[in-house]
N, C-alpha and C. Protein backbone atom coordinates (compact mmCIF):
# COMPACT_ATOMS: atom_id res chain seq x y z
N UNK A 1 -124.41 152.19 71.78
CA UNK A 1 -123.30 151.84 70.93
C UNK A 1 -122.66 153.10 70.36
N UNK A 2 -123.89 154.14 70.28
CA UNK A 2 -123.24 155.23 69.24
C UNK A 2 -122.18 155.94 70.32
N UNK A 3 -122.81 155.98 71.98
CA UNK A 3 -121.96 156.76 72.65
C UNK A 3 -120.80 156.24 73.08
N UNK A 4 -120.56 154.97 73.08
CA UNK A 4 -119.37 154.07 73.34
C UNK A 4 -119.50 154.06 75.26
N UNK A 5 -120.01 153.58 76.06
CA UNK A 5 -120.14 154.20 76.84
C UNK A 5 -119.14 152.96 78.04
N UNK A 6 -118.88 152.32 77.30
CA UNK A 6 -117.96 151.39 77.99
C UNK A 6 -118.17 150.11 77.59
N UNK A 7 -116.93 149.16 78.26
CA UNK A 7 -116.64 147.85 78.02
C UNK A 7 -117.58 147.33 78.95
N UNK A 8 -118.33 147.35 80.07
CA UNK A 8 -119.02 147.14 80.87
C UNK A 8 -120.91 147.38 80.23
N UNK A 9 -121.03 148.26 79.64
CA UNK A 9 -122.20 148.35 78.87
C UNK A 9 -122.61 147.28 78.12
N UNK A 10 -121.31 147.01 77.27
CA UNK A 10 -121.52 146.02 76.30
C UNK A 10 -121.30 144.67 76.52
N UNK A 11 -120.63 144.29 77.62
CA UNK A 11 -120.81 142.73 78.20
C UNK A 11 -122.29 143.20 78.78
N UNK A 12 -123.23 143.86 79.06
CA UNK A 12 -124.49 143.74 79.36
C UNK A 12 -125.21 143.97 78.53
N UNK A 13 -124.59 144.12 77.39
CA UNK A 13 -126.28 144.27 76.07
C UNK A 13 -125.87 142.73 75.38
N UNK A 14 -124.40 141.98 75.32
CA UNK A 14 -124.60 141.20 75.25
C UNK A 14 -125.21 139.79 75.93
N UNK A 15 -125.04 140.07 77.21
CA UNK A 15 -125.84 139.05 78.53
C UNK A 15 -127.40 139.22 77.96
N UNK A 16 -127.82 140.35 78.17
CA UNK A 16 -129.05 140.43 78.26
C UNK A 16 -129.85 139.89 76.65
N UNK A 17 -129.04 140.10 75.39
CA UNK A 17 -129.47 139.55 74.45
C UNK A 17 -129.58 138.50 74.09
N UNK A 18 -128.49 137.31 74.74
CA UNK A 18 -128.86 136.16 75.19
C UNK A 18 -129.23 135.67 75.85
N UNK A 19 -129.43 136.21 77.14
CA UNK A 19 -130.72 135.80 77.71
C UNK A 19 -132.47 135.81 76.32
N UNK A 20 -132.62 137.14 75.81
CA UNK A 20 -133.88 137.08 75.22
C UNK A 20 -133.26 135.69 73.81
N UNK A 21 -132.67 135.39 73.49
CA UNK A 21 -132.48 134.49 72.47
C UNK A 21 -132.64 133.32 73.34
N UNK A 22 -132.65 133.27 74.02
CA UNK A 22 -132.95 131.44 75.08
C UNK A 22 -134.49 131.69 75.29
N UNK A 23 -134.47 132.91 75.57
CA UNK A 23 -136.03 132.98 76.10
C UNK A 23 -136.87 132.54 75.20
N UNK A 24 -136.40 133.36 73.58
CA UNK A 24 -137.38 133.34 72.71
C UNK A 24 -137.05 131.54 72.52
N UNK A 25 -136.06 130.74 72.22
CA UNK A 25 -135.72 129.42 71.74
C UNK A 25 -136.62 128.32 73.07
N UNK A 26 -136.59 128.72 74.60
CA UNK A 26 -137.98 128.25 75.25
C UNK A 26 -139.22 128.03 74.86
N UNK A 27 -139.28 128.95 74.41
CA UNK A 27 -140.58 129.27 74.16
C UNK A 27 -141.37 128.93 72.94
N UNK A 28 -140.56 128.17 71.40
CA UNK A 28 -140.47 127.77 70.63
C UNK A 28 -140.73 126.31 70.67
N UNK A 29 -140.33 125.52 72.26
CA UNK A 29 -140.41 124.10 71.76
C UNK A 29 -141.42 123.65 73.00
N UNK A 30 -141.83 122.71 72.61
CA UNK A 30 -142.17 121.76 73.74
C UNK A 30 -142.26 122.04 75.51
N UNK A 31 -143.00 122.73 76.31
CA UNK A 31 -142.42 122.14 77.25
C UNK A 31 -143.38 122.04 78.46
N UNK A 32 -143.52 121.62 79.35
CA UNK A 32 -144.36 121.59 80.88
C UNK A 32 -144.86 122.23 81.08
N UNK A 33 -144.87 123.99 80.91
CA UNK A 33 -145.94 124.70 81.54
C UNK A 33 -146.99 125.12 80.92
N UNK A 34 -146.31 124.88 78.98
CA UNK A 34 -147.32 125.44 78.00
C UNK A 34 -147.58 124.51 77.29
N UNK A 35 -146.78 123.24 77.21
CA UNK A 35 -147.42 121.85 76.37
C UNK A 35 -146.83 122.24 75.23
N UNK A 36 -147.44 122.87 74.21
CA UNK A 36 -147.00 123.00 73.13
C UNK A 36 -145.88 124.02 73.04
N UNK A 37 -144.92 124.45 72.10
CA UNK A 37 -144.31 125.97 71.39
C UNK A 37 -145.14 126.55 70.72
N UNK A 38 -145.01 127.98 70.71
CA UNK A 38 -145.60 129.40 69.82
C UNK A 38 -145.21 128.48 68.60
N UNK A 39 -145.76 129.01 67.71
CA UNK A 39 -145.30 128.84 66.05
C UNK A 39 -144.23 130.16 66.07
N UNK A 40 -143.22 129.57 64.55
CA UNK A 40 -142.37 130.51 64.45
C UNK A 40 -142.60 130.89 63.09
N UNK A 41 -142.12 132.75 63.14
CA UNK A 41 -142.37 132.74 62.15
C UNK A 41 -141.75 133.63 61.20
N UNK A 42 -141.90 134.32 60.01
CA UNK A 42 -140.79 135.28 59.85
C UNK A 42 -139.80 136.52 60.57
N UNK A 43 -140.87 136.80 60.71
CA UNK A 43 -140.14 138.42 61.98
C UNK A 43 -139.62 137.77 63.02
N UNK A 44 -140.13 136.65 63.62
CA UNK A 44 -139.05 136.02 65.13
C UNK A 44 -137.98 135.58 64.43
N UNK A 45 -137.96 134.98 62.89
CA UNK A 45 -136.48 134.51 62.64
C UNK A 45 -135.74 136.07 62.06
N UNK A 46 -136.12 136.74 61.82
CA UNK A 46 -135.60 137.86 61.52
C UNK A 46 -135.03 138.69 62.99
N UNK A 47 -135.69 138.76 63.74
CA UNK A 47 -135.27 139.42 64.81
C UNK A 47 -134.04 138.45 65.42
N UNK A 48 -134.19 137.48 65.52
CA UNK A 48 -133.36 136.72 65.95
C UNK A 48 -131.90 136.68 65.44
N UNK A 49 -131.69 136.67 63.87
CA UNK A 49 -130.72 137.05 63.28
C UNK A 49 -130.21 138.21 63.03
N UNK A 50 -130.68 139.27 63.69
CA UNK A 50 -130.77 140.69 64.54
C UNK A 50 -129.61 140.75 65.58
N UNK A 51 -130.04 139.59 66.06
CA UNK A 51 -129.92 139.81 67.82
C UNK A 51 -128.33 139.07 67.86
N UNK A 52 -128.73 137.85 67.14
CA UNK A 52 -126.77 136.98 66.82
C UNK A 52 -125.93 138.13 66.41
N UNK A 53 -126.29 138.59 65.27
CA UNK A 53 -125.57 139.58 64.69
C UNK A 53 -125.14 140.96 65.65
N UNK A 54 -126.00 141.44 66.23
CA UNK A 54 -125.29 141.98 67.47
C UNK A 54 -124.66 141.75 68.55
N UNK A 55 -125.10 140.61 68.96
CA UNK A 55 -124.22 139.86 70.04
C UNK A 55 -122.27 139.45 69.26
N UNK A 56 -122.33 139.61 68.05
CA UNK A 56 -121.09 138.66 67.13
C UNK A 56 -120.32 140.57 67.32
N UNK A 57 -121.20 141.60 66.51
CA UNK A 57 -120.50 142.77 66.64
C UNK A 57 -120.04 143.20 67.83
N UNK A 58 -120.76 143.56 68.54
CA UNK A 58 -120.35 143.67 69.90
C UNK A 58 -119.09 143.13 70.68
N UNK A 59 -119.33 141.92 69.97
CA UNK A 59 -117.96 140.90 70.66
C UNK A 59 -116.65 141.41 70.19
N UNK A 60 -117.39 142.23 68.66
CA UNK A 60 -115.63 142.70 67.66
C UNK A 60 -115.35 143.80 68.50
N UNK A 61 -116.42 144.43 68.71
CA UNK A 61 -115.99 146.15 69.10
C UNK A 61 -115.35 145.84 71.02
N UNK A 62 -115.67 144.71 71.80
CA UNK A 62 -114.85 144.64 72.66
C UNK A 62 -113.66 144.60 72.61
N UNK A 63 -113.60 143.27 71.73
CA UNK A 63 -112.25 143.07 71.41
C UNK A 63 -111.09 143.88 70.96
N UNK A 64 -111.49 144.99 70.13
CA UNK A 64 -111.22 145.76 69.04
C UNK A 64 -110.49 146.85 70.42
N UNK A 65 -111.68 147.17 71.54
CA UNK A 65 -111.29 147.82 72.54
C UNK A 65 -110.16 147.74 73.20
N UNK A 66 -110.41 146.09 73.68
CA UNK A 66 -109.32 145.56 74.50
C UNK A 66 -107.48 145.64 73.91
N UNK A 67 -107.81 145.33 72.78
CA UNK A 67 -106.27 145.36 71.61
C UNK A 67 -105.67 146.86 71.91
N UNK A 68 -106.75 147.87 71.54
CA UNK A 68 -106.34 149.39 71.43
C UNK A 68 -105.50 149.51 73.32
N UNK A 69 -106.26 149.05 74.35
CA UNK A 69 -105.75 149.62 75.58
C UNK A 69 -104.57 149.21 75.50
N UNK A 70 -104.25 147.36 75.47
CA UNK A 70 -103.03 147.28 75.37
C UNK A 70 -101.87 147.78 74.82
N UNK A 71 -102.24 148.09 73.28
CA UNK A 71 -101.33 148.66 72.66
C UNK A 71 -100.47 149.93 73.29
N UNK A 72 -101.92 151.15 73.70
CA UNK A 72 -101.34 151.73 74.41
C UNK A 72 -100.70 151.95 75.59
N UNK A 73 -100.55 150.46 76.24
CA UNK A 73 -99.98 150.37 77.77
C UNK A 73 -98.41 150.42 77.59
């Protein structure tokens, strides 16, 4: 983020962070291979509201990107 290293970086830290937010929300409930969910607990809801919160910034600083190119076109 600090190096800005492109618009392409950051549609992939956001993919990949939702991917781990489904993963971790799998893995939380119910299901066929494990029967039960993990317990949840502070630090997974903390990390988690980590992870939204970067996925939400990220989305500004694209955007934020995309506005600036146009402007200058």
């Amino acid at each position: 983020m600090i190096r800005r290293s492109g618009k392409q970086w950051y549609y992939i830290g956001i993919g990949e962070t939702i991917a781990l937010i489904i993963l971790y929300a799998t893995t939380r409930v119910s299901n066929p291979i494990t029967s039960d969910g993990e317990p949840i607990d502070a630090t997974g809801i903390a990390v988690q509201v980590f992870q939204v919160a970067f996925v939400i910034i990220t989305g500004i600083i694209v955007t934020m990107i995309s506005k600036q190119k146009d402007i200058s076109k």
